[in-house]
Protein backbone atom coordinates (compact mmCIF):
# COMPACT_ATOMS: atom_id res chain seq x y z
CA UNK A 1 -6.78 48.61 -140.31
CA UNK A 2 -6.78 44.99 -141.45
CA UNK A 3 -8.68 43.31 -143.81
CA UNK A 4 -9.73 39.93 -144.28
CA UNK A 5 -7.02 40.03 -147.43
CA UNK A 6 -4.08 41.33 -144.67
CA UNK A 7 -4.89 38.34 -142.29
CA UNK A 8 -5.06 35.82 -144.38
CA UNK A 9 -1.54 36.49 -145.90
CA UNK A 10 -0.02 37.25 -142.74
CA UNK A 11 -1.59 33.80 -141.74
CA UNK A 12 0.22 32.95 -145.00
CA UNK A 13 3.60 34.12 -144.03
CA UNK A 14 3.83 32.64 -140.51
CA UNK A 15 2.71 29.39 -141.65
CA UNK A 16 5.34 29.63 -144.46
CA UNK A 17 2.86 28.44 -147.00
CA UNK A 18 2.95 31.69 -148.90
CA UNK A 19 4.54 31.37 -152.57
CA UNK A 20 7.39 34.33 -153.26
CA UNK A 21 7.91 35.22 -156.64
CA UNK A 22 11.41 37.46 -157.50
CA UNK A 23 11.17 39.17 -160.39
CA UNK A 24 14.87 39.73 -161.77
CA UNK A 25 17.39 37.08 -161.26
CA UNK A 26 20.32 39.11 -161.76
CA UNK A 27 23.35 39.48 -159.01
CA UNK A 28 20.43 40.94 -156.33
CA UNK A 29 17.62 38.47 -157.67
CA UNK A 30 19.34 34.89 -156.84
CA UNK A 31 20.25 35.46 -154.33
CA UNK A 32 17.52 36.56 -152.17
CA UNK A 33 15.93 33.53 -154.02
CA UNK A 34 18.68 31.40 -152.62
CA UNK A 35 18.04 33.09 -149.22
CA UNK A 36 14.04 33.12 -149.34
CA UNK A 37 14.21 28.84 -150.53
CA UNK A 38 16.70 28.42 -147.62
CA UNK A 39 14.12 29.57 -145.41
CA UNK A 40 11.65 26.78 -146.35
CA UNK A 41 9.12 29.11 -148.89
CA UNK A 42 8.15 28.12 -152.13
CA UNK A 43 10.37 30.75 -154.54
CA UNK A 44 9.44 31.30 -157.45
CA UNK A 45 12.45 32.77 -160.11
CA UNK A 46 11.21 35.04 -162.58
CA UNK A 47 13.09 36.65 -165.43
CA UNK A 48 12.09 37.67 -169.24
CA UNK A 49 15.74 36.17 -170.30
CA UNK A 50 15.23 32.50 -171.70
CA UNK A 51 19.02 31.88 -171.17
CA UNK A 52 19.30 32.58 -167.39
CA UNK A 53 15.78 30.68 -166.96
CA UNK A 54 17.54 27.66 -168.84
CA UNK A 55 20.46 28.35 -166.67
CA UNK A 56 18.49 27.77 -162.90
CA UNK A 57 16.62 24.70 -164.38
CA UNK A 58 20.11 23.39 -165.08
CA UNK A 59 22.32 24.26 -162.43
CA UNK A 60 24.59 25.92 -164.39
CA UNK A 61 25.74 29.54 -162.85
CA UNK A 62 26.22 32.87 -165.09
CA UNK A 63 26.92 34.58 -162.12
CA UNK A 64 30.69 33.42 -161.49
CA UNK A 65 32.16 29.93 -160.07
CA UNK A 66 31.32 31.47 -156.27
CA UNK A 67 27.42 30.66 -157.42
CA UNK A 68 27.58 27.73 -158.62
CA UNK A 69 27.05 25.37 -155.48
CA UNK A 70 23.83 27.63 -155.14
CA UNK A 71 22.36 27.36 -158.94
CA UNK A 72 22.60 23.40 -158.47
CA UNK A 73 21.19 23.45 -154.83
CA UNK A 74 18.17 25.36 -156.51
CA UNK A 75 17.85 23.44 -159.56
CA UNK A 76 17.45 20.03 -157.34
CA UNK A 77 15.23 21.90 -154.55
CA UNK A 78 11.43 21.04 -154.53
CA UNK A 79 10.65 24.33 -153.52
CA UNK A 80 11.97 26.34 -156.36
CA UNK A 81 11.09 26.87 -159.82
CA UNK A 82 12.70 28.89 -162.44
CA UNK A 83 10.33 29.99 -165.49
CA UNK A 84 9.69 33.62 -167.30
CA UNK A 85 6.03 32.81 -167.71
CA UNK A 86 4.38 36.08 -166.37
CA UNK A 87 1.20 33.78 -165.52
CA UNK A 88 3.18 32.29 -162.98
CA UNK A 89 3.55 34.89 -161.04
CA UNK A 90 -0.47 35.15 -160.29
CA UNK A 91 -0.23 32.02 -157.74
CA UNK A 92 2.13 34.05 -155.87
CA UNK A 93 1.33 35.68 -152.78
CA UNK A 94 4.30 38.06 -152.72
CA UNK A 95 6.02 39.44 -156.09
CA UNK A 96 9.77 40.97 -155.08
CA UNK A 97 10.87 43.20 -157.71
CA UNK A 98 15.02 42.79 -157.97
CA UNK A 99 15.30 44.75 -161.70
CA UNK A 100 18.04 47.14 -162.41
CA UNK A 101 17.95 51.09 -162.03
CA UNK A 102 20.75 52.35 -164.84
CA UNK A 103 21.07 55.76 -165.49
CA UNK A 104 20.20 57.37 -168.96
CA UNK A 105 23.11 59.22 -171.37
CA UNK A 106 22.31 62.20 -169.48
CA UNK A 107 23.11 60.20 -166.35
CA UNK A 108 19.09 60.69 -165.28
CA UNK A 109 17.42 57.93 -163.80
CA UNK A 110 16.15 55.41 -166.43
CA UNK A 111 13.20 53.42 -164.82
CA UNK A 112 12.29 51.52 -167.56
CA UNK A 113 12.96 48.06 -166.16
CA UNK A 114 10.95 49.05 -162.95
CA UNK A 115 7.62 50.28 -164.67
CA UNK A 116 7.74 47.44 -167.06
CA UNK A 117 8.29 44.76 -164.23
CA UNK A 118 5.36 46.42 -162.20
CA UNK A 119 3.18 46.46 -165.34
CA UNK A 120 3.70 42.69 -165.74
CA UNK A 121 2.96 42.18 -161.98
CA UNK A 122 -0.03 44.21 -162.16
CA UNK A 123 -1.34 41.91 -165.01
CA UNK A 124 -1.23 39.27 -162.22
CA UNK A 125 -2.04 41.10 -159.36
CA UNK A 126 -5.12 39.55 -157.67
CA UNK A 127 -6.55 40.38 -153.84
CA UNK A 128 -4.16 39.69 -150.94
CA UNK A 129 -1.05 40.03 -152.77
CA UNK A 130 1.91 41.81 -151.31
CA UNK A 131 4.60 43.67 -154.02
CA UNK A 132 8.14 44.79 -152.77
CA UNK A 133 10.27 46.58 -154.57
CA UNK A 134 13.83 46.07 -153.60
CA UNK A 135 15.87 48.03 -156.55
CA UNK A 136 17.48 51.41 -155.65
CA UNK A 137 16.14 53.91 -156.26
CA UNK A 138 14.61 57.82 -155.82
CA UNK A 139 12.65 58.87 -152.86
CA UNK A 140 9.25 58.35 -153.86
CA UNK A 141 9.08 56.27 -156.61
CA UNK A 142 7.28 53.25 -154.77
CA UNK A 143 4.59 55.38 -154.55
CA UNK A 144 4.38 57.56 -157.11
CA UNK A 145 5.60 55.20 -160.62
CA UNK A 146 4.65 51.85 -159.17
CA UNK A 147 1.34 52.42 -156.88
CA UNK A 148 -0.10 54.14 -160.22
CA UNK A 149 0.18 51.27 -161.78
CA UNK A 150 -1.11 48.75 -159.86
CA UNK A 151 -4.13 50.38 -158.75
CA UNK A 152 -4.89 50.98 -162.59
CA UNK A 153 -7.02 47.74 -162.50
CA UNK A 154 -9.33 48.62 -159.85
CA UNK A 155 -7.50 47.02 -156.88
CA UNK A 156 -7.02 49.16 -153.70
CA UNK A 157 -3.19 49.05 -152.10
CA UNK A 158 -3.68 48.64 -148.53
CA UNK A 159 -7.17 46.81 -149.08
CA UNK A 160 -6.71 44.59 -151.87
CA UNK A 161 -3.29 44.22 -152.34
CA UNK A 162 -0.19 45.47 -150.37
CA UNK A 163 2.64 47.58 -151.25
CA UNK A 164 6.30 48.16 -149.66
CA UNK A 165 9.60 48.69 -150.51
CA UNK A 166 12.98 47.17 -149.05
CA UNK A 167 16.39 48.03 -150.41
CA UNK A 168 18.86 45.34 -151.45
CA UNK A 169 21.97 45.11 -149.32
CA UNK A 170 24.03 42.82 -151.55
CA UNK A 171 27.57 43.13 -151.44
CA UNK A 172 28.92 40.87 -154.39
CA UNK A 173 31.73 38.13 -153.23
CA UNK A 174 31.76 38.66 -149.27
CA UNK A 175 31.81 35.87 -147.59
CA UNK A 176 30.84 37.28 -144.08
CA UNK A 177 27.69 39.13 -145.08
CA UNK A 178 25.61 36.91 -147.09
CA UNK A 179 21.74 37.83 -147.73
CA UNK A 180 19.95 36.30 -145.21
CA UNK A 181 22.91 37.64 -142.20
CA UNK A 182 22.16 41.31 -142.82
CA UNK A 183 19.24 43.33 -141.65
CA UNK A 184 16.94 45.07 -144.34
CA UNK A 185 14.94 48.21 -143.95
CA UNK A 186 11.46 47.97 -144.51
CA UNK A 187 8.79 50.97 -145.65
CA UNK A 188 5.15 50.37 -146.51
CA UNK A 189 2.71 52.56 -148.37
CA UNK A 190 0.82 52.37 -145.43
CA UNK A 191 1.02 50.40 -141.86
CA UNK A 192 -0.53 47.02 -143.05
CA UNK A 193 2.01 46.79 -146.25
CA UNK A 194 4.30 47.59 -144.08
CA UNK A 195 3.65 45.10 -141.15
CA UNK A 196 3.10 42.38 -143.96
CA UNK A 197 6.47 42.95 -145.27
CA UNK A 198 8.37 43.26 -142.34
CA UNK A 199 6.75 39.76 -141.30
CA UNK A 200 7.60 38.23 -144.38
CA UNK A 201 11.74 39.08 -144.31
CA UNK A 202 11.50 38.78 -140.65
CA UNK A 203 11.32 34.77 -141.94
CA UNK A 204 14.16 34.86 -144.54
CA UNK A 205 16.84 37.35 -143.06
CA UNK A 206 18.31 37.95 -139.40
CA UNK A 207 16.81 41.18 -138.62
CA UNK A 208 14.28 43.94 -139.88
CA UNK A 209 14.17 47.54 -139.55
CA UNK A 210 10.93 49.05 -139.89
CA UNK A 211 10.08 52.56 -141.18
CA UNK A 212 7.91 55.04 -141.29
CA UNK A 213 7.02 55.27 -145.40
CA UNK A 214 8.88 53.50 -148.51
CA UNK A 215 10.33 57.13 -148.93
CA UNK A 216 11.92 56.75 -145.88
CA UNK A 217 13.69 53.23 -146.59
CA UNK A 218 14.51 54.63 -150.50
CA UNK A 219 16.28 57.40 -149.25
CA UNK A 220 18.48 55.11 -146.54
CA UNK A 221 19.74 53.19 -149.36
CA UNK A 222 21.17 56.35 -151.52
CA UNK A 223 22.35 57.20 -148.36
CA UNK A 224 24.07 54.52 -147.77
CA UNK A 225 25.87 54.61 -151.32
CA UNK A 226 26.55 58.56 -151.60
CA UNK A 227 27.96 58.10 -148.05
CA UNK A 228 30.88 56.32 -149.48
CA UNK A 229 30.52 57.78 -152.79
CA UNK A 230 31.67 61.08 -151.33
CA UNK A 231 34.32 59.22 -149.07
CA UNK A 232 36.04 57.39 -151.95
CA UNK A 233 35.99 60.79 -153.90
CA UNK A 234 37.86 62.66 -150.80
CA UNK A 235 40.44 59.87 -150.72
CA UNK A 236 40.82 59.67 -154.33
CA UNK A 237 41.07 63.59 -154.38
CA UNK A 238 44.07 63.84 -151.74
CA UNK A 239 45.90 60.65 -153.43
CA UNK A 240 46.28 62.95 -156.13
CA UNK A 241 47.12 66.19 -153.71
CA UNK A 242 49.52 63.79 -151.82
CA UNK A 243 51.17 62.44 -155.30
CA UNK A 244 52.62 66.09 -155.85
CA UNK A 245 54.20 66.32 -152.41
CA UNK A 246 55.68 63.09 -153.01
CA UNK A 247 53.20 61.11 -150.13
CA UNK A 248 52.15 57.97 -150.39
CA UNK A 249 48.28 58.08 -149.72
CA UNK A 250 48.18 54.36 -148.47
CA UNK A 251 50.55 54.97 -145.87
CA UNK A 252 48.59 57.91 -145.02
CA UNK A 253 45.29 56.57 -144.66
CA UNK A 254 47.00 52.89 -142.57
CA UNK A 255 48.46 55.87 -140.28
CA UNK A 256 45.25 57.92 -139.66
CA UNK A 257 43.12 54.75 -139.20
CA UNK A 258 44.99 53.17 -136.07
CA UNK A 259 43.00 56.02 -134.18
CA UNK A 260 40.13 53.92 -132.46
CA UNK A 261 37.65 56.49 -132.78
CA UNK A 262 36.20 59.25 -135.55
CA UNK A 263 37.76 58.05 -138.37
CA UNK A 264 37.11 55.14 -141.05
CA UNK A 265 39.32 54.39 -143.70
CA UNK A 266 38.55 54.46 -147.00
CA UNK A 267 40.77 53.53 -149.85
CA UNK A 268 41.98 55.04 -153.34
CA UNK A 269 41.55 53.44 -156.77
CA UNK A 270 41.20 53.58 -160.48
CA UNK A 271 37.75 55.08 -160.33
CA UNK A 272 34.39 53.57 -159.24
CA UNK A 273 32.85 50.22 -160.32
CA UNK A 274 29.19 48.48 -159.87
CA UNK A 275 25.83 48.71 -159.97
CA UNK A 276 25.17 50.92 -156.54
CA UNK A 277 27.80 53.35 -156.06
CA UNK A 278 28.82 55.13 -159.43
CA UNK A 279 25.15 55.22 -159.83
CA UNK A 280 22.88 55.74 -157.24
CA UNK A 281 24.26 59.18 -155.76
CA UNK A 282 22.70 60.23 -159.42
CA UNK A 283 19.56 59.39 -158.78
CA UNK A 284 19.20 61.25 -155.02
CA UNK A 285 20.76 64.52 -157.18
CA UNK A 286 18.00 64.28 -159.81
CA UNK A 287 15.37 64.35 -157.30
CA UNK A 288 16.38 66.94 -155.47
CA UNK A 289 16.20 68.95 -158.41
CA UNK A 290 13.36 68.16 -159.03
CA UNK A 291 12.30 69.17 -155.91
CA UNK A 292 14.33 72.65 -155.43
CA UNK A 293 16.98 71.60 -153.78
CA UNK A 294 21.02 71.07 -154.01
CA UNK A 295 23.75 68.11 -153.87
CA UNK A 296 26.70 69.67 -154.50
CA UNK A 297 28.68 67.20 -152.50
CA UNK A 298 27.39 64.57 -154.22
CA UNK A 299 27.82 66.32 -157.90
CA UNK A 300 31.87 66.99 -157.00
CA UNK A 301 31.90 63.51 -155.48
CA UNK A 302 30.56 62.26 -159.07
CA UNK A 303 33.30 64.25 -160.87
CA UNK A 304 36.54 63.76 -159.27
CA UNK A 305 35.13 59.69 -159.23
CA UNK A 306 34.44 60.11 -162.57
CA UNK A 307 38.04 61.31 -163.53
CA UNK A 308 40.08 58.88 -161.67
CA UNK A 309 40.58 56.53 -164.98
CA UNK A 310 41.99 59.48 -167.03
CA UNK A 311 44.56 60.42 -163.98
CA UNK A 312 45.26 56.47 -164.48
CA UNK A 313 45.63 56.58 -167.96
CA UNK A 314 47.93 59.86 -167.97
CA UNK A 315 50.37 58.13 -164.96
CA UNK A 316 50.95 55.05 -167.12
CA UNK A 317 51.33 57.23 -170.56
CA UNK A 318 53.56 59.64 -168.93
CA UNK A 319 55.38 56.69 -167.36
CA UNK A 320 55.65 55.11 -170.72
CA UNK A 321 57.10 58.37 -172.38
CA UNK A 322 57.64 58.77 -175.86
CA UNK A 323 57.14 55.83 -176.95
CA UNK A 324 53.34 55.54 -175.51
CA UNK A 325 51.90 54.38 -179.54
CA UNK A 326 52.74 51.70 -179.99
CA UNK A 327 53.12 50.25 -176.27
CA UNK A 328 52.42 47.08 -175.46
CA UNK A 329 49.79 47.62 -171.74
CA UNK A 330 48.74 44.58 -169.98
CA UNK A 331 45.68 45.57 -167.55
CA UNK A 332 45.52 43.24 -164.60
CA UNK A 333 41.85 42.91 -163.46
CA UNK A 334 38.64 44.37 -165.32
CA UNK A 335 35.86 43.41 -163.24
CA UNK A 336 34.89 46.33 -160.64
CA UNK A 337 35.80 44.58 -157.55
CA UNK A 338 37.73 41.53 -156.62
CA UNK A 339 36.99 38.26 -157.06
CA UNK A 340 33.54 38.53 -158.77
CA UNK A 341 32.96 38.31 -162.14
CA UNK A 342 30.75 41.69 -162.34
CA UNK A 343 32.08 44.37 -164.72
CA UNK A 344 29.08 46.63 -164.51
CA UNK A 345 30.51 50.20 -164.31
CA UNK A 346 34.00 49.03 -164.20
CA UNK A 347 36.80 51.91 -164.62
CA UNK A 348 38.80 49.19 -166.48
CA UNK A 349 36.46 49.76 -169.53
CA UNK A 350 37.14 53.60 -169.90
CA UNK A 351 41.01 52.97 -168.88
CA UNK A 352 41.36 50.16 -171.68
CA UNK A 353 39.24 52.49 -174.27
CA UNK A 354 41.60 55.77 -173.02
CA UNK A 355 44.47 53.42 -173.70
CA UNK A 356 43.94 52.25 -176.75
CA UNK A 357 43.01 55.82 -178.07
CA UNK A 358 46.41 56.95 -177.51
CA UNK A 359 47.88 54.41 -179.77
CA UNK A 360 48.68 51.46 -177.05
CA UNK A 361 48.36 48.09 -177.56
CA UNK A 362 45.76 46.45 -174.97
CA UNK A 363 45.86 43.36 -173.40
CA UNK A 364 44.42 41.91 -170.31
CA UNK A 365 43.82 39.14 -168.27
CA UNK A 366 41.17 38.05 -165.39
CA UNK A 367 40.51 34.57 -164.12
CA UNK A 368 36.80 35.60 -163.41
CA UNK A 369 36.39 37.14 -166.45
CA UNK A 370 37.20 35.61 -169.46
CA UNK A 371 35.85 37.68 -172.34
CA UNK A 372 34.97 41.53 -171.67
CA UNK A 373 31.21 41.91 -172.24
CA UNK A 374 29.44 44.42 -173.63
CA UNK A 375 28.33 47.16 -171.21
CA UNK A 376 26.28 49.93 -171.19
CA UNK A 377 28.74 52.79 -172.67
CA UNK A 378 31.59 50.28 -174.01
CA UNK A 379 31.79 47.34 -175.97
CA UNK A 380 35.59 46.45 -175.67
CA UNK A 381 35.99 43.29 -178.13
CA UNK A 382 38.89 41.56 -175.92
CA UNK A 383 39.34 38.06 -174.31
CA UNK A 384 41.62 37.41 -171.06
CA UNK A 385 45.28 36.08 -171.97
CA UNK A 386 47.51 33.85 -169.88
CA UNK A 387 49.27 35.27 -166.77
CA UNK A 388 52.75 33.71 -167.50
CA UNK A 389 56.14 35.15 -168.28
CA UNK A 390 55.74 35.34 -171.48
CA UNK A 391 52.79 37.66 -171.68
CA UNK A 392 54.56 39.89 -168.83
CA UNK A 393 57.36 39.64 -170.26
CA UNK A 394 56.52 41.71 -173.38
CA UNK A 395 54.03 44.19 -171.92
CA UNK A 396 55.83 47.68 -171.50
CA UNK A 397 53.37 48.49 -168.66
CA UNK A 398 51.46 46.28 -166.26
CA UNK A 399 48.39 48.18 -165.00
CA UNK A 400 46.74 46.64 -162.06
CA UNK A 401 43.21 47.68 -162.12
CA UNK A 402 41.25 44.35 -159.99
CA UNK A 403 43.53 42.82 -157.18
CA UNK A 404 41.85 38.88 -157.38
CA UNK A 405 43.16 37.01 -154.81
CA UNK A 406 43.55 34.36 -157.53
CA UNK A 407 46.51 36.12 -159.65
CA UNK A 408 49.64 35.29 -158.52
CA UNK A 409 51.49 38.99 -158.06
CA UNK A 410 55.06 37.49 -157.34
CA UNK A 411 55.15 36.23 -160.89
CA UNK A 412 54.25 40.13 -161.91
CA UNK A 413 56.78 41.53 -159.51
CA UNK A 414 59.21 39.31 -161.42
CA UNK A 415 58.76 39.31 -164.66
CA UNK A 416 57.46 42.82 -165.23
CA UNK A 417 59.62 45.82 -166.36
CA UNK A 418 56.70 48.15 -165.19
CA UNK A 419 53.83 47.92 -162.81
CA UNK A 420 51.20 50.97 -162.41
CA UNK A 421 49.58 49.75 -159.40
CA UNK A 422 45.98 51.48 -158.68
CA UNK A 423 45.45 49.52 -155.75
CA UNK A 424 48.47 48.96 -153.38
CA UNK A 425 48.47 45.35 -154.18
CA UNK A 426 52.61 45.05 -154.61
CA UNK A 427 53.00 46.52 -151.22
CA UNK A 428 55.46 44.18 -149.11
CA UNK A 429 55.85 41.85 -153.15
CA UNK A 430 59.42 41.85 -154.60
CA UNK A 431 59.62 43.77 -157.07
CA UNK A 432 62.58 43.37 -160.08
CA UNK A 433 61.38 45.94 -162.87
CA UNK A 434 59.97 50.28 -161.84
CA UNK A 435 56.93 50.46 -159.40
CA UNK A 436 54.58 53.09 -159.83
CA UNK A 437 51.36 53.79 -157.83
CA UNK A 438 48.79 55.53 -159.65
């Protein structure tokens, strides 16, 4: 039923005098703020990081060059403000939460950034406030770790305030499906959150998908990631079935997907890479355990992923032979997908460490990434060198990890004496030196 708290912010929303605040301004955060600002709302950018608040106020991007046109666009607009005072966020009247979901060491699902974000939100919750969670995560845990909290102060979701969730969709680098050109899913903890939110993203994106309960719209998004979790496992799986009948997976997989109907290619690679998909199957396991129940797909899907760097790393030793210590390797690409900057999860990190613990010398080079950062499980202490003859020249082995449509591979198909190449980038390139696919 709707309150007097309910109408007023859906009055809010349709007048497009509400104030949005997004809490996380990471590579989901911006741009959703870029996408609710575009829309005509007042956005507020929230994030505990000093640097990246510095960063929006200037214009300057730390997402990659593709951003920056967007961080000055935001730093000039009237509309926005960037600041990581948690007052702030108490003259908003809806608080997106955009904060990270990593998984623990015992690949459980680590929360922590979620419960602290919604116990700085509940600090300024007041009445008529509407909180959206958008980070992936486990069936239930809109309802059971956030709600919790925010009722904690004596305000009433549903009554007082307003809860929903709505996974992010962001696909890092595409130029065809940007934020506000791809429907969202939207649960509520009850009808009026939900009806709230759906009106609110209604406003900012081109269409909305309401469902029944947030549970409902948490588990679409795992979905959506174990679905080709599993896929990419299968197809990683018979690359290595079809590399010991002497098959060439890619030309298996561009045969079988000229049939119009029932199939979908996917593709084989070096192992998985980003924030969603090496990830979030994890966190749909855990709670079915918790639950009773079984993923076994998704468990063998995690494996065989997970073990696609080592079946790298033993093609490019065992191409390398007896002189592997001592080798001179020059990976090509370390970020997890082309032409982004993002490394999070990359399988260039465990292929580089692998490498280099079998005596090789490790070099590589990325034009998006110029010094490998320091990740969760890795801290690789290496800075991008020059693509030139020179550098491909002396490598032993050039391992393509990234294909970046910004390196140019006829100069590696010239000047190399031996390409591994994880992702079928030399197909149809001249090559001078040994071609291996791996």
């Amino acid at each position: 039923m709707a309150t007097k708290e309910s109408n007023q912010l859906a009055d809010r929303i349709a007048k497009m005098t509400a104030r949005v605040g997004v809490v996380g301004m990471g590579y989901v955060g911006f741009p959703f703020a870029c996408a609710i600002e575009h829309a005509g709302y007042q956005v507020l950018g929230f994030d505990i990081d000093t640097n990246k608040i510095e960063a929006m106020n200037s214009g300057v991007s730390y997402l990659g060059k593709i951003w920056s046109p967007h961080f000055q666009r935001l730093a000039e607009s009237d509309l926005f403000l960037a600041s990581n005072e948690a007052s702030e966020l108490r003259a908003c009247d809806i608080v997106v939460l955009c904060v990270p979901t990593p998984l623990a060491e015992d690949n459980t699902p680590d929360l922590e950034h979620v419960i602290r974000s919604t116990e700085i939100v509940a600090e300024a919750l007041r009445p008529g406030m509407l909180v959206v969670l958008e980070s992936t995560t486990w069936p239930g845990t809109t309802r059971e770790t956030m709600l919790p909290i925010l009722e904690a102060g004596g305000l009433r979701c549903g009554v007082n305030f307003f809860l929903a969730y709505s996974p992010e969709r962001e696909n890092p680098g595409d130029e065809v499906f940007e934020t506000a050109s791809i429907p969202r899913v939207v649960g509520g903890i009850d009808e009026i959150s939900r009806d709230l939110a759906c009106a609110f993203y209604a406003k900012v994106v081109c269409d909305v998908v309401p469902v029944s309960s947030t549970e409902v719209a948490e588990a679409s998004k795992i979905v959506e990631n174990v679905y080709r979790c599993v896929n990419i496992a299968l197809v990683n799986e018979l690359k290595v079935a079809f590399e010991k009948m002497s098959i060439d997976v890619w030309e298996v997989m561009e045969a079988s997907a000229t049939k119009p109907f029932g199939f979908q290619p996917f593709w084989p690679g070096p192992g998985l890479g980003g924030h969603c998909i090496p990830i979030d199957p994890f966190y749909l396991s855990w709670r079915a355990r918790q639950c009773g129940g079984e993923t076994r797909f998704i468990e063998l899907a995690g494996e065989i992923n997970t073990a696609m760097p080592g079946h790298v790393v033993d093609q490019t030793c065992a191409e390398l032979g007896d002189t592997v210590a001592g080798s001179r390797v020059l990976v090509i690409g370390v970020s997890y997908k082309p032409n982004v900057s993002d490394t999070r999860e990359t399988p260039a990190a465990p292929i580089i460490e692998m490498l280099q613990a079998r005596g090789c010398e490790v070099s590589y080079h990325d034009p998006h990434c110029p010094t490998f950062p320091v990740m969760r499980q890795y801290a690789i202490d290496l800075s991008s060198v020059p693509l030139d003859e020179a550098h491909l020249s002396a490598a032993d082995a050039v391992l393509i990890v990234t294909d970046h449509d910004a390196i140019d591979w006829q100069l590696i198909g010239t000047h190399a004496a031996l390409i591994v190449d994880t992702r079928n980038t030399m197909d149809g390139i001249a090559v001078n030196g040994r071609l291996v696919k791996a």
